[in-house]
N, C-alpha and C. Protein backbone atom coordinates (compact mmCIF):
# COMPACT_ATOMS: atom_id res chain seq x y z
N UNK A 1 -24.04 47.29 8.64
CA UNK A 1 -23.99 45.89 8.29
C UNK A 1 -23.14 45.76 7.03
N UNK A 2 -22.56 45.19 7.42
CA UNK A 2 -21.25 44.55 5.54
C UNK A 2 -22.58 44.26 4.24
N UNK A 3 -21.93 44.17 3.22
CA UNK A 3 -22.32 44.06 2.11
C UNK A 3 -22.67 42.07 2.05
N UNK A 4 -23.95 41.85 1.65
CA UNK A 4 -24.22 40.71 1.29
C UNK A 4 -23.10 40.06 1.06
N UNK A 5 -22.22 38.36 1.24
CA UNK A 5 -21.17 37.98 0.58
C UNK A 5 -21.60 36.41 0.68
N UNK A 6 -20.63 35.88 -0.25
CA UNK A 6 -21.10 34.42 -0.32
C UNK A 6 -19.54 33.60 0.23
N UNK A 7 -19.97 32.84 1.17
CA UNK A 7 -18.47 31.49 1.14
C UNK A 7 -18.98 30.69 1.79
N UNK A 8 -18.16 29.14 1.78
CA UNK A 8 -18.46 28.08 1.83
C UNK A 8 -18.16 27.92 3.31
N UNK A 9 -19.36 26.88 3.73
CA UNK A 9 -18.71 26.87 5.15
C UNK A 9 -19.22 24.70 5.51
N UNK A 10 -18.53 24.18 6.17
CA UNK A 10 -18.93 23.26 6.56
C UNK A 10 -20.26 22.66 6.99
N UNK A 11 -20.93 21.45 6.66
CA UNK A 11 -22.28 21.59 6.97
C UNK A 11 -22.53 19.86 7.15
N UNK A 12 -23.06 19.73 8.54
CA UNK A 12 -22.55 18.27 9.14
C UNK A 12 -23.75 17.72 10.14
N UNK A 13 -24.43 16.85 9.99
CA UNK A 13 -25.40 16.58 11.38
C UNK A 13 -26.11 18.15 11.69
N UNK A 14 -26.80 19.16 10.08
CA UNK A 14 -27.42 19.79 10.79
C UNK A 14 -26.96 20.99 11.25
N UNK A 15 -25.62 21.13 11.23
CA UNK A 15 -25.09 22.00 11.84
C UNK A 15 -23.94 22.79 11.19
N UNK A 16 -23.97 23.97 11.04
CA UNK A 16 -22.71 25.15 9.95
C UNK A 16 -21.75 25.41 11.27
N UNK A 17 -20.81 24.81 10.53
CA UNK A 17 -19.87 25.67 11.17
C UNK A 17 -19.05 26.63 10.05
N UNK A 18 -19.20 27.97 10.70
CA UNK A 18 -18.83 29.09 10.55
C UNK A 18 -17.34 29.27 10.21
N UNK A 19 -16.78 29.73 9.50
CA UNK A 19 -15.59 29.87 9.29
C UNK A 19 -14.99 30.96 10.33
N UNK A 20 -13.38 30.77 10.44
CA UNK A 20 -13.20 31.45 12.08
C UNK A 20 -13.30 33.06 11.78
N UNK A 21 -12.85 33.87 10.52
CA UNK A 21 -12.90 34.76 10.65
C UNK A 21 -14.06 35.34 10.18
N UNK A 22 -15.26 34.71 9.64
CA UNK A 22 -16.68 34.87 9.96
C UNK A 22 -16.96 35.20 11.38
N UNK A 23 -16.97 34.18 12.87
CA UNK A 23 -17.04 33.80 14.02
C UNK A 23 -16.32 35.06 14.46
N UNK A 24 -14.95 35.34 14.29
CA UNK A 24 -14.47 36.68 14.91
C UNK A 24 -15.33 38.03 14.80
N UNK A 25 -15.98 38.04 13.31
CA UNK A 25 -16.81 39.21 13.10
C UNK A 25 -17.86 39.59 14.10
N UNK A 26 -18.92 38.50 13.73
CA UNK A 26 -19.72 38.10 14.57
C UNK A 26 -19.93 38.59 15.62
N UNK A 27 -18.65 38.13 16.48
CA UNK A 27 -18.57 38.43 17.84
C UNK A 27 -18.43 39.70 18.61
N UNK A 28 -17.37 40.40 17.23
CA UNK A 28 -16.94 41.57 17.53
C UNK A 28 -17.88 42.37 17.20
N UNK A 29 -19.44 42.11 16.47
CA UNK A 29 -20.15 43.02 16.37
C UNK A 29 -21.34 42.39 17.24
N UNK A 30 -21.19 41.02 18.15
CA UNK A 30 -22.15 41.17 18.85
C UNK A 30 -23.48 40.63 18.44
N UNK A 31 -23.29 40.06 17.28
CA UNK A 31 -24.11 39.15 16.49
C UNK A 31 -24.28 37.47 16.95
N UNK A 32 -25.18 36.93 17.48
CA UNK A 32 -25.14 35.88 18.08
C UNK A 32 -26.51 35.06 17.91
N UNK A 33 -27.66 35.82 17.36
CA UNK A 33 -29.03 35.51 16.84
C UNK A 33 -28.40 35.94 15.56
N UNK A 34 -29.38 35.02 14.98
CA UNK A 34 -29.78 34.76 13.16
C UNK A 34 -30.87 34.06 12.79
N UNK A 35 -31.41 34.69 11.93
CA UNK A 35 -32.49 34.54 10.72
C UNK A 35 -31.89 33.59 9.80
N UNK A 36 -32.17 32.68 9.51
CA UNK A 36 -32.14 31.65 8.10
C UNK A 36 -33.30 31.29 7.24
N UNK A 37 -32.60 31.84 6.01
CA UNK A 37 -33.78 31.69 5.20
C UNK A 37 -32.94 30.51 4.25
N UNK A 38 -33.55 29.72 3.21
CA UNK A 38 -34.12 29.02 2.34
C UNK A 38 -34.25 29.52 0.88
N UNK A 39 -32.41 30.22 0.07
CA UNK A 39 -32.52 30.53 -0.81
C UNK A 39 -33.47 29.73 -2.31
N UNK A 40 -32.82 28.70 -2.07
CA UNK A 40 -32.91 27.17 -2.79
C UNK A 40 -32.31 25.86 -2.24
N UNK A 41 -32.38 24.82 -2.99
CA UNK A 41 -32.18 23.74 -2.41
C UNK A 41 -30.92 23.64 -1.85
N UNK A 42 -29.90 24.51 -2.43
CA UNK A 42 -28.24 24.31 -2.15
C UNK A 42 -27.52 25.68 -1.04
N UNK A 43 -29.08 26.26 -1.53
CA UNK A 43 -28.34 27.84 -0.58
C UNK A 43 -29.23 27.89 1.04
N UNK A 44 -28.79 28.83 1.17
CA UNK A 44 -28.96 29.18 2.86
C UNK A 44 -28.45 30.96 3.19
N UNK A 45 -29.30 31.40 3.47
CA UNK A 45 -28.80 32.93 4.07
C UNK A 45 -29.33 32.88 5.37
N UNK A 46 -28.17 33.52 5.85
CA UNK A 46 -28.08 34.40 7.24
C UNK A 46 -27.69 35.30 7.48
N UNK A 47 -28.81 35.97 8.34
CA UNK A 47 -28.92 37.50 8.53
C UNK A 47 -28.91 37.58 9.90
N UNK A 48 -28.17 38.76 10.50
CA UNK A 48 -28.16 38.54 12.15
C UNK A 48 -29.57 39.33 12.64
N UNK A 49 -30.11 38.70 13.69
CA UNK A 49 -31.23 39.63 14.29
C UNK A 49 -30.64 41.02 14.98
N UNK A 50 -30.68 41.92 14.31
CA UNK A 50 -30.14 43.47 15.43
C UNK A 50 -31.26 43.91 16.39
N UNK A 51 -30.74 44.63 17.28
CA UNK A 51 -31.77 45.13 18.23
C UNK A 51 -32.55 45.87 18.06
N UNK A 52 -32.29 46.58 16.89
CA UNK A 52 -33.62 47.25 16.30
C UNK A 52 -34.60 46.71 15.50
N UNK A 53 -34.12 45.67 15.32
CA UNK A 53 -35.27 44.49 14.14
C UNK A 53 -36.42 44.67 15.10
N UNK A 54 -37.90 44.45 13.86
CA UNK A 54 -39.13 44.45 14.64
C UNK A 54 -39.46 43.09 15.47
N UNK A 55 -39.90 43.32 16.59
CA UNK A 55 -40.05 41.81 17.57
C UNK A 55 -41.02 41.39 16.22
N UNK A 56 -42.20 41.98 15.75
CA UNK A 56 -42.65 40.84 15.09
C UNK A 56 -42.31 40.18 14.31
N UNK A 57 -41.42 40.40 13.43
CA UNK A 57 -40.39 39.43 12.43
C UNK A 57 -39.86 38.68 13.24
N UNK A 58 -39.85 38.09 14.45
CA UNK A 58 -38.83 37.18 14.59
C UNK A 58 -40.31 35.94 15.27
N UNK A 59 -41.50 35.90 14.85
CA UNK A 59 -42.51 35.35 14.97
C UNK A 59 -42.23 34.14 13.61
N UNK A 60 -42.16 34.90 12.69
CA UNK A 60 -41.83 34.06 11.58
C UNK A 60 -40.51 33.55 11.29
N UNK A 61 -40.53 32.41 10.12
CA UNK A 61 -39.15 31.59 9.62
C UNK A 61 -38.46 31.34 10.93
N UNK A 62 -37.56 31.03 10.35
CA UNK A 62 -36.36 30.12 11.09
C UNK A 62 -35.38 30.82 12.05
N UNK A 63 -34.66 30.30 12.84
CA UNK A 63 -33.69 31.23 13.88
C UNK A 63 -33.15 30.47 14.26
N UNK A 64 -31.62 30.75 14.57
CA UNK A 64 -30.38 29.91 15.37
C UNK A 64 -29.52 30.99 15.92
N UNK A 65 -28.95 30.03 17.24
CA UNK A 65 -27.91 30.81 17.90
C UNK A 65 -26.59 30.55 17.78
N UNK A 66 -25.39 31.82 17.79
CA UNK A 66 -24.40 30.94 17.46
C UNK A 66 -23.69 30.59 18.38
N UNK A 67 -23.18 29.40 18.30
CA UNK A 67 -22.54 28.81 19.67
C UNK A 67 -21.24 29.45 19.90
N UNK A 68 -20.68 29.48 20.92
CA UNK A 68 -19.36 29.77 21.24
C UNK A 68 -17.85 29.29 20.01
N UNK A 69 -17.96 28.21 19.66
CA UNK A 69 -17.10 27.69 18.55
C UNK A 69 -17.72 27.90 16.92
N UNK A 70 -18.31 28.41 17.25
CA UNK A 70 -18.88 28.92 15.54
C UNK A 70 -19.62 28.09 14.96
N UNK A 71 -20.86 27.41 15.23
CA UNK A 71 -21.79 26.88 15.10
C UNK A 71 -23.21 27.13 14.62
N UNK A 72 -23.89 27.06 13.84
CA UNK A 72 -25.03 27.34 13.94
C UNK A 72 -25.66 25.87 13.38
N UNK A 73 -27.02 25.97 14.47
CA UNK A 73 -28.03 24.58 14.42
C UNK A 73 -28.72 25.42 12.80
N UNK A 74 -29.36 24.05 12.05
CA UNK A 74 -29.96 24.44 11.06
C UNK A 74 -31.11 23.65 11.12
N UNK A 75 -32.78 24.13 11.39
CA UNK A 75 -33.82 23.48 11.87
C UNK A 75 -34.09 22.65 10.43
N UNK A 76 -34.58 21.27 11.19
CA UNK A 76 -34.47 20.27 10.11
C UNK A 76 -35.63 20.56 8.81
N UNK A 77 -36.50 21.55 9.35
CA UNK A 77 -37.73 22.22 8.08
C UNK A 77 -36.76 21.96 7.20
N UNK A 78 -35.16 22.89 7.35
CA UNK A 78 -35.16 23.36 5.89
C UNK A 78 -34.37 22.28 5.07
């Protein structure tokens, strides 16, 4: 997995869109589930679910899929 990084990405009706060469990564590693957490009021992390993650962690917090155009829904909790 890459090193933690921070950049800005669009955020509209709810919804991130991903910057494209974010979206290329992604894809090319097959990453398409994500974890969102609730740094603070202004932040947001995402972490991809891997196939070795424990099924029970994905009981808890938040989760989105990413759409084909680089999308991710952001559940209105946060």
């Amino acid at each position: 997995m890459p090193p933690a990084g921070t950049f800005l990405a669009s955020v509209r009706q709810g919804v991130v869109q991903l910057p494209p060469p974010i979206v290329q990564f992604c894809k090319a590693e097959g990453w398409n589930f994500f974890r969102i957490s609730c740094l603070d009021e202004e932040r947001l992390e995402f972490a991809p679910v891997l196939a070795n993650d424990n099924v029970d962690d994905l009981d808890t917090g938040f989760h989105s899929s990413l759409s084909e155009d680089g999308k991710l829904w952001i559940p209105a909790e946060l």
